[in-house]
Protein backbone atom coordinates (compact mmCIF):
# COMPACT_ATOMS: atom_id res chain seq x y z
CA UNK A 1 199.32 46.70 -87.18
CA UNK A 2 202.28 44.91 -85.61
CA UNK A 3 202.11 42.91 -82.58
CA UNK A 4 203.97 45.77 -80.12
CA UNK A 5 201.13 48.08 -81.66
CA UNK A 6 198.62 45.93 -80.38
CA UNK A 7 199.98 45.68 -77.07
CA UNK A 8 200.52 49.34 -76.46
CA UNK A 9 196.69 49.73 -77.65
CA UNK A 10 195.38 46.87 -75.37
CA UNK A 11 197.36 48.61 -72.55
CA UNK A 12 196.04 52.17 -72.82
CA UNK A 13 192.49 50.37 -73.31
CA UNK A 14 193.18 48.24 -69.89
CA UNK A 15 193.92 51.86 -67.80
CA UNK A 16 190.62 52.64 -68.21
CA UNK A 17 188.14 49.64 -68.44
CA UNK A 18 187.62 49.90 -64.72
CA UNK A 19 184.99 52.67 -65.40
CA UNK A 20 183.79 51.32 -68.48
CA UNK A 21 183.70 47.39 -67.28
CA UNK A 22 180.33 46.05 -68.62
CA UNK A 23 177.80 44.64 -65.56
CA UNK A 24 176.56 46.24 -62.56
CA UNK A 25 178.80 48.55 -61.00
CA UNK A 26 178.92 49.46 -56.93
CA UNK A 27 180.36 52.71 -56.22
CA UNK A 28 179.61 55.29 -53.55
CA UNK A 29 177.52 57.46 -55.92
CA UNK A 30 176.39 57.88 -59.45
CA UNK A 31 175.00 60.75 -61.53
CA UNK A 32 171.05 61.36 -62.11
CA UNK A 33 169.74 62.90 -65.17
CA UNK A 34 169.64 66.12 -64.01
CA UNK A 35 173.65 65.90 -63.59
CA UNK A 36 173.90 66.15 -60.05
CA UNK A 37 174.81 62.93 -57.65
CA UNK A 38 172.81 60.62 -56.14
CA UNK A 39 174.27 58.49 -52.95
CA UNK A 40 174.00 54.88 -53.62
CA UNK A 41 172.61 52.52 -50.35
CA UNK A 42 176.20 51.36 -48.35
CA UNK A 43 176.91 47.70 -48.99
CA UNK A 44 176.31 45.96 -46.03
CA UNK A 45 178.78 42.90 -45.86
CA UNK A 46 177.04 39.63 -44.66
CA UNK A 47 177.74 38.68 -41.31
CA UNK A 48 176.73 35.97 -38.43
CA UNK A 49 175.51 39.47 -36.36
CA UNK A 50 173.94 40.69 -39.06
CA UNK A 51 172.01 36.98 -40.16
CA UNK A 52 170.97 36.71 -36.84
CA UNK A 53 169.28 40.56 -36.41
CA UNK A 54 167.72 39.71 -39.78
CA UNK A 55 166.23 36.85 -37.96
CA UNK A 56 165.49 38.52 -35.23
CA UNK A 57 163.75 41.52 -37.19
CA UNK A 58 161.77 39.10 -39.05
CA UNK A 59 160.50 36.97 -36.19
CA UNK A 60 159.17 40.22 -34.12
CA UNK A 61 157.66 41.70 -37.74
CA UNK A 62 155.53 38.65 -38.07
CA UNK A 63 154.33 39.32 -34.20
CA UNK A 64 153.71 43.01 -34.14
CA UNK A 65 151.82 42.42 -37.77
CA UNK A 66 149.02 40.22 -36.82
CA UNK A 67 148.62 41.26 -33.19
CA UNK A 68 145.92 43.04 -34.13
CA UNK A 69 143.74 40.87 -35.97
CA UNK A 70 144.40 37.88 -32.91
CA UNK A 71 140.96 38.65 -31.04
CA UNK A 72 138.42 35.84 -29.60
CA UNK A 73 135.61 35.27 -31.05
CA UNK A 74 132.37 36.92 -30.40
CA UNK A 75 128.68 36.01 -30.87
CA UNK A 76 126.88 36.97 -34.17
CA UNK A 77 125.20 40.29 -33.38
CA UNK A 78 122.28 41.59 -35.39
CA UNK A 79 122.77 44.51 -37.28
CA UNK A 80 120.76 46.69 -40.50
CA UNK A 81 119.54 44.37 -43.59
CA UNK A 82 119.42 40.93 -41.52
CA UNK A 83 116.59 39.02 -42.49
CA UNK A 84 115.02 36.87 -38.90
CA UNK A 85 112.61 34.01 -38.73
CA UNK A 86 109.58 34.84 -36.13
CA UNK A 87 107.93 32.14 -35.21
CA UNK A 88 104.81 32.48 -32.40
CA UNK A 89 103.41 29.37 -31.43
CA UNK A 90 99.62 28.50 -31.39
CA UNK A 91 99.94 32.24 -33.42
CA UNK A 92 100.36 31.88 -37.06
CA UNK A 93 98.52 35.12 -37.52
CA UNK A 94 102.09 36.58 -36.64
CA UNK A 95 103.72 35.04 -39.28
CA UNK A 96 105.74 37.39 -42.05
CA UNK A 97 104.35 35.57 -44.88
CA UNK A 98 100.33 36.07 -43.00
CA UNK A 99 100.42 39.97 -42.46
CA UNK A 100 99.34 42.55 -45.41
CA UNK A 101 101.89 43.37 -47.73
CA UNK A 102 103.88 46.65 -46.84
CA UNK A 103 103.58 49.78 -49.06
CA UNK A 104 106.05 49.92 -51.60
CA UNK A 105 109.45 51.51 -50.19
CA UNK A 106 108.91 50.16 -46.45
CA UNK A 107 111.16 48.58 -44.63
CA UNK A 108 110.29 46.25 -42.32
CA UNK A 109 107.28 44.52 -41.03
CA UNK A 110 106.16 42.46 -44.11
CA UNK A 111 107.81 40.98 -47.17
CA UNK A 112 109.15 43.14 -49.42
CA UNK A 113 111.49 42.95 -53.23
CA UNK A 114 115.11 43.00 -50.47
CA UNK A 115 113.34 39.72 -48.13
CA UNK A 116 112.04 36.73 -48.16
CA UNK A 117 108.00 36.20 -47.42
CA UNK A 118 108.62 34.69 -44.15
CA UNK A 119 111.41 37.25 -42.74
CA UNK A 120 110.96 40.09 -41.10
CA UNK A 121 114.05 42.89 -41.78
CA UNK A 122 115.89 44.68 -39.12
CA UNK A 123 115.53 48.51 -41.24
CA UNK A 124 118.21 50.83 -41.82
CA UNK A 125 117.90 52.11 -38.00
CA UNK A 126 118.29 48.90 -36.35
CA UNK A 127 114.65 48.31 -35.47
CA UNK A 128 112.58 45.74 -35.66
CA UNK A 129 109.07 45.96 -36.18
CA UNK A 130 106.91 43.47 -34.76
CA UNK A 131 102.98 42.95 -34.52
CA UNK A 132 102.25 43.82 -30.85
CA UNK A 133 105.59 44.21 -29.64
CA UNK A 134 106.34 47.67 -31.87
CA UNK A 135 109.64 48.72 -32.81
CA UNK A 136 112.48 47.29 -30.97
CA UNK A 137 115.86 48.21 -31.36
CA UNK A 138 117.97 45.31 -32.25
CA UNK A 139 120.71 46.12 -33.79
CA UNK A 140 124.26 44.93 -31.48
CA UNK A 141 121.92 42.33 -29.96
CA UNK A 142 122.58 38.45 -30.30
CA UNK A 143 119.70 36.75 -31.44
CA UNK A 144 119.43 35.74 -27.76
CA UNK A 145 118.96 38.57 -26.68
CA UNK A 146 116.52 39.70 -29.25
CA UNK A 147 114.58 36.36 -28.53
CA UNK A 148 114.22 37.86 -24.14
CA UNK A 149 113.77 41.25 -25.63
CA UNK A 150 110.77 39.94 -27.97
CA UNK A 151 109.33 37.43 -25.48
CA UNK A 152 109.10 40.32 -22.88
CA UNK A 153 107.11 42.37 -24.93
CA UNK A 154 104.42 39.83 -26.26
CA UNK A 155 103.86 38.61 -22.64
CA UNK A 156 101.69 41.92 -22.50
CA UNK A 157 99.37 40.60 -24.69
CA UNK A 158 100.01 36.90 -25.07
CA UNK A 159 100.02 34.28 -22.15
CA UNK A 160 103.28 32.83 -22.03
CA UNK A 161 104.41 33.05 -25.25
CA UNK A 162 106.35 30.68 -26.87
CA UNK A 163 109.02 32.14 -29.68
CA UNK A 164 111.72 30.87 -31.86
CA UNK A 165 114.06 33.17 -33.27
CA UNK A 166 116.55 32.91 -35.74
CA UNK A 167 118.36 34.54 -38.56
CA UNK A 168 117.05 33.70 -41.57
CA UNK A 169 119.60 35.48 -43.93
CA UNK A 170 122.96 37.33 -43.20
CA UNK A 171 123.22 40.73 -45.19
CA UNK A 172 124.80 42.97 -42.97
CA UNK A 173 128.49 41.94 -42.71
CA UNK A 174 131.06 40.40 -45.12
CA UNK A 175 134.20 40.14 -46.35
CA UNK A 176 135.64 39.87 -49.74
CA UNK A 177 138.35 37.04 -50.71
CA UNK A 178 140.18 37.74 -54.03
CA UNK A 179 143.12 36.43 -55.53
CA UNK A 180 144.24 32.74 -55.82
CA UNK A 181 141.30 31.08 -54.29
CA UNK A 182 139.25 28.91 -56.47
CA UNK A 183 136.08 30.98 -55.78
CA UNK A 184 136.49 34.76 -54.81
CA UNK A 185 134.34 36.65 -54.33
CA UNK A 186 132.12 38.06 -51.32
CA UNK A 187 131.46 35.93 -47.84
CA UNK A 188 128.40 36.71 -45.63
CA UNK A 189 129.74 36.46 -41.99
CA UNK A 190 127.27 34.37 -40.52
CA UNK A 191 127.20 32.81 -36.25
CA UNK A 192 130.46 30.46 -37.83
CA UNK A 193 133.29 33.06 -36.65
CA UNK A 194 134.77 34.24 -39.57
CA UNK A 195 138.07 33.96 -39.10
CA UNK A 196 140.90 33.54 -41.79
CA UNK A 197 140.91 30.14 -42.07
CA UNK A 198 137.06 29.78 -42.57
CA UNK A 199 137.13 32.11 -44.77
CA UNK A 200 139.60 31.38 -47.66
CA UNK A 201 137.75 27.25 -47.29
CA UNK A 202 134.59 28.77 -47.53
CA UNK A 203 135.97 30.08 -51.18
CA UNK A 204 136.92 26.92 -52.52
CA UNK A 205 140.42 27.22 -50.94
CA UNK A 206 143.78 27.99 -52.52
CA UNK A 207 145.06 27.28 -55.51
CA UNK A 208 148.02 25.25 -56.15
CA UNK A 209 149.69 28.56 -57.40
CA UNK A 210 149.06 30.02 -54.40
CA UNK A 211 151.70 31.07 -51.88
CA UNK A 212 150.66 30.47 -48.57
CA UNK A 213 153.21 33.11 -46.83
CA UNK A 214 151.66 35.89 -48.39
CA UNK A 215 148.28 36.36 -47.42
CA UNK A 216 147.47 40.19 -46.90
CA UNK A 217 144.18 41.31 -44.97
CA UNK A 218 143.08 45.16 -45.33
CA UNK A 219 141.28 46.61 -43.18
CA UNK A 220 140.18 50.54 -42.65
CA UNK A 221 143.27 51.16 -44.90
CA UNK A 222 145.74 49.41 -43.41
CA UNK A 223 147.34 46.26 -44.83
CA UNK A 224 148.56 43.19 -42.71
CA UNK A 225 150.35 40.35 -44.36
CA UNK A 226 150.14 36.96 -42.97
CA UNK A 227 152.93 34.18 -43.40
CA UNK A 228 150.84 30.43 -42.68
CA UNK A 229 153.49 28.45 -42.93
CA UNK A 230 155.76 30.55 -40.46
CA UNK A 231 153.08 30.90 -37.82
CA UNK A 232 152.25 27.33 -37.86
CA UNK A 233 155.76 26.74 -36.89
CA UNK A 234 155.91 29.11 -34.06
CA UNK A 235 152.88 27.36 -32.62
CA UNK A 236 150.14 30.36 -33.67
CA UNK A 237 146.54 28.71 -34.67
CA UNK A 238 145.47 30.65 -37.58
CA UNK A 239 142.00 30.19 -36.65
CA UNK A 240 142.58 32.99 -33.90
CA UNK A 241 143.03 35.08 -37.17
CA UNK A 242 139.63 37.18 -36.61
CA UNK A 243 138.10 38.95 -40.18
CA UNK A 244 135.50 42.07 -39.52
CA UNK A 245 132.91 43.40 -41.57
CA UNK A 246 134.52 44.88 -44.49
CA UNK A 247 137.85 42.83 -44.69
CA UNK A 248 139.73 42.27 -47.89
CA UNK A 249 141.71 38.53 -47.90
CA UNK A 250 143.67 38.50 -50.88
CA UNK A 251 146.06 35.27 -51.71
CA UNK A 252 148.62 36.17 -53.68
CA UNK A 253 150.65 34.17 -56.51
CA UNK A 254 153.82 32.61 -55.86
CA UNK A 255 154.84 33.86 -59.45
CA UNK A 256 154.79 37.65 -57.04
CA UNK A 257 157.40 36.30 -54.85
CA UNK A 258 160.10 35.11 -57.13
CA UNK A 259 164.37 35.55 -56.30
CA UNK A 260 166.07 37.13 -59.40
CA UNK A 261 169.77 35.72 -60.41
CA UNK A 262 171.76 37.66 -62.58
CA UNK A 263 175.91 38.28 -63.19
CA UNK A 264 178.08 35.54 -63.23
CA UNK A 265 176.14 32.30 -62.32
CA UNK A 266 175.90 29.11 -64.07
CA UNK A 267 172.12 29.64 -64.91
CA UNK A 268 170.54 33.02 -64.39
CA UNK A 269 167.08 32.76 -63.95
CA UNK A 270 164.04 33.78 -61.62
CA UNK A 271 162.99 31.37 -58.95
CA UNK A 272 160.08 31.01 -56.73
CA UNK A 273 160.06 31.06 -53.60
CA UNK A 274 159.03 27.71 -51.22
CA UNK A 275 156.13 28.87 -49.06
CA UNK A 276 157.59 32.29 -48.43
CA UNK A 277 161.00 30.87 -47.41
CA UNK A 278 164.40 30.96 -49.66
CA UNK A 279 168.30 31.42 -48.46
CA UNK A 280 170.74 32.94 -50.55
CA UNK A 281 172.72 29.35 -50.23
CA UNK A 282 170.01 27.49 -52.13
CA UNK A 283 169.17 30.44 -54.85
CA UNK A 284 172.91 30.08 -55.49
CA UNK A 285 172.99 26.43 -55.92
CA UNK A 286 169.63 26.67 -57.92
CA UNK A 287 171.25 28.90 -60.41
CA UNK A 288 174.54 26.33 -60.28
CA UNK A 289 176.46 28.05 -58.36
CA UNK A 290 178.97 31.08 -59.29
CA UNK A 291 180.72 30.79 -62.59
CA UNK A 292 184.00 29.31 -61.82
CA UNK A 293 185.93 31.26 -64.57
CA UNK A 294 184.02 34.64 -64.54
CA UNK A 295 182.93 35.13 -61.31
CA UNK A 296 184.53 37.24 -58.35
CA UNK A 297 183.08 34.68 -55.74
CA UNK A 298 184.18 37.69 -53.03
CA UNK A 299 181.61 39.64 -54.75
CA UNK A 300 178.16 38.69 -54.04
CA UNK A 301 175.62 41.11 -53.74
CA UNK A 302 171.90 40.81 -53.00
CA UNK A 303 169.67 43.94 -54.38
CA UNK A 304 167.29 44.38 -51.62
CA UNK A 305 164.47 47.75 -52.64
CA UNK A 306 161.66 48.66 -50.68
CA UNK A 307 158.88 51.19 -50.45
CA UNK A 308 161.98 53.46 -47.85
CA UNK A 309 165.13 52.48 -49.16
CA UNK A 310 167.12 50.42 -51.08
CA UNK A 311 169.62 48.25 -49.01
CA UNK A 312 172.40 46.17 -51.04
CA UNK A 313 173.80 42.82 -48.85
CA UNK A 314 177.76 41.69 -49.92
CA UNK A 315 178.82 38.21 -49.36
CA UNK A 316 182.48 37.40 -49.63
CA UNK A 317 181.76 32.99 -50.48
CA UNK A 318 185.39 32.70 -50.63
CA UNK A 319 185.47 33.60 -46.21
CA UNK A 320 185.71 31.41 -43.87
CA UNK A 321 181.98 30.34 -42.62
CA UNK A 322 180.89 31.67 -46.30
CA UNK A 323 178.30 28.66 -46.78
CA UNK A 324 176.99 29.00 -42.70
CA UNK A 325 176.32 32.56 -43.65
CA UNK A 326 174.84 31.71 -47.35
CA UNK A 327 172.70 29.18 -45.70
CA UNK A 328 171.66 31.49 -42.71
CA UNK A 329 170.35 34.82 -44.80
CA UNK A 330 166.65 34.34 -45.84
CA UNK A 331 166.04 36.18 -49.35
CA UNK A 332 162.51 38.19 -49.52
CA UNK A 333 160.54 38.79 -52.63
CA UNK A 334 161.70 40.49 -55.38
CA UNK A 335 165.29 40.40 -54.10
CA UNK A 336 167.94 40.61 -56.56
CA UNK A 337 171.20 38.06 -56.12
CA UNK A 338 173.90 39.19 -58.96
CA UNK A 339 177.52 37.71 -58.84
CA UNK A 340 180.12 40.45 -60.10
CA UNK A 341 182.68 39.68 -62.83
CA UNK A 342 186.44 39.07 -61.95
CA UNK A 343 188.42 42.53 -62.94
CA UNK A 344 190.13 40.12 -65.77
CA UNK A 345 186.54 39.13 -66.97
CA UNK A 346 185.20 42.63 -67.77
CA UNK A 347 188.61 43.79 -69.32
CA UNK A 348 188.68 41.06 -71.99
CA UNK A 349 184.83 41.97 -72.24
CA UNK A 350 185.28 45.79 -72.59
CA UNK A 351 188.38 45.10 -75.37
CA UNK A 352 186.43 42.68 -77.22
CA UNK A 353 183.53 44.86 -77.63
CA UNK A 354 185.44 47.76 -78.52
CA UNK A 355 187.44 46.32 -80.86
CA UNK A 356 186.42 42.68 -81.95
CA UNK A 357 189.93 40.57 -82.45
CA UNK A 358 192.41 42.69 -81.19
CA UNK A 359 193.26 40.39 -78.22
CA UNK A 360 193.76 37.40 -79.51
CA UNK A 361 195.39 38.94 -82.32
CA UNK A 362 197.83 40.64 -79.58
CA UNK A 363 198.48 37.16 -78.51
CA UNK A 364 199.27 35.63 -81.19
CA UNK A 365 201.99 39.00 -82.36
CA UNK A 366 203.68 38.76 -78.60
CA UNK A 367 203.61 34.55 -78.95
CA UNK A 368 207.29 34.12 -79.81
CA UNK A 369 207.21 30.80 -82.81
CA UNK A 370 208.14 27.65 -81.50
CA UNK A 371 212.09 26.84 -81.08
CA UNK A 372 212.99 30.64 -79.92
């Protein structure tokens, strides 16, 4: 094959590499298995109005996501399966661990397999059963409150009695902390306030894999994710972070929240993510930057999917204000930043894999020799 063969070849090949360029292509719609067309997500281009609602979006997420765990905190209140210490002075007669053995089954009065010899157990009703005083209904009491209501009733029988009252073990309320905490596992709420902070310390506390701005806590099905880092800024205590009775705390990794790189950058790789917080500015200059030769710098695309939608974010670096813009769009997990190919890149790619040689072998046939 001549060199003018080789050119005419190469320039049939070149009409049509647009739609077989190798790398991710963006195009208005693509075709599904089935054969029929799918609508790909529009490419929003990166703007200052669109960094700042992005901002703004983010800010009033965090808000509206916690509001409803941000509740004071209340006194312990007795409920089913607490265990309380009775103690009647000048009465040890009263004691748990002095009165007969209950009958196998029972709940309440005396010790039994579920409490300790000295307890007496609030049963499955919320009652309390007490020598003298009879059943009492304690349960959404504070031990205060159980300690006027108990008082009253032995002042029938007993000259000013004197009673201490307190709970002896915590059984009916907890939540459960999982994930990357050095101890998970399940946490009696006790008359500390449980709130978030007491409870991930009270498992060991995190991890050093653990990524503080993505803390979810579940409760009756729905899931509320709390960024530390970001509401320390903004001035929130977390300690006003309130956990009920059957709350799930789970840390998550930081290895869950990496930034993928892919296309034409210096170093492709995945990076993790600083405490929640990344910008497209430093996940570029983390990877090294765009390829000088290979990459389209106008083409800069950040993969954005989501339980609704996919969304796909264009930055043109070679605009004016390129690097405010870079430095002002926060990436979220999971994101995907891939750098396209310049047109010239993916033709030489396309020819070379079709047919190994032929370019630089059309070079050299079209190179007129030296002196002509």
């Amino acid at each position: 094959m001549d060199g003018r063969h080789a050119v005419v070849i190469i320039a049939v090949l070149l009409s049509g590499c647009t739609a077989m360029a190798p790398g991710i292509q963006f195009s208005n719609a693509s075709a599904s298995s089935d054969g029929s067309k799918e609508t790909n997500p529009d490419i929003q281009v990166i703007t200052p109005a669109l960094v700042k609602s992005e901002r703004e979006a983010r800010s009033q997420r965090v808000t509206e996501d916690i509001s409803a765990l941000m509740q004071p905190s209340q006194p312990y209140k007795i409920a089913p399966g607490d265990v309380l210490h009775i103690v009647v002075w000048d009465h040890p007669e009263l004691s748990a661990s002095m009165l007969p053995a209950t009958p196998p089954g029972a709940i309440g009065v005396a010790a039994s397999p579920m409490q300790p010899a000295n307890g007496f157990e609030v049963d499955l009703n919320g009652a309390l059963d007490f020598p003298y005083a009879g059943k009492l209904q304690v349960a959404g009491l504070t031990s205060s409150e159980v300690h006027a209501l108990l008082t009253t009733k032995l002042a029938n029988y007993i000259r000013n009695p004197k009673v201490t009252l307190r709970v002896l073990n915590y059984r009916s309320k907890r939540v459960y902390v999982d994930g990357e905490v050095k101890a998970p596992g399940v946490q009696p709420i006790n008359d500390i306030p449980m709130t978030l902070t007491e409870a991930i310390n009270r498992a060991g506390g995190m991890n050093p894999t653990a990524d503080q701005s993505r803390i979810l806590v579940s409760r009756e099905g729905k899931t509320y994710a709390i960024n530390l880092p970001q509401l320390v800024q903004r001035g929130v205590n977390p300690s006003s972070i309130m956990l009920a009775n059957g709350d799930l705390v789970r840390v998550l990794s930081r290895d869950d929240s990496k930034i993928f790189l892919s296309g034409e950058v210096t170093s492709p790789r995945a990076l993790p993510m600083r405490n929640g917080r990344l910008t497209l500015n430093e996940a570029l200059g983390e990877a090294g930057g765009i390829n000088p030769v290979t990459g389209d710098a106008r083409k800069v695309y950040v993969v954005r999917r989501s339980e609704k939608e996919s969304k796909v974010y264009q930055l043109d670096a070679n605009a004016p204000g390129a690097l405010a813009m870079a430095e002002g769009f926060e990436l979220e997990p999971k994101d995907v930043v891939y750098v396209a190919a310049t047109p010239l890149t993916n033709w030489n790619r396309t020819i070379s894999a079709m047919i190994p040689g032929s370019l630089p072998t059309a070079v050299i046939a079209t190179t007129p020799p030296p002196g002509r």
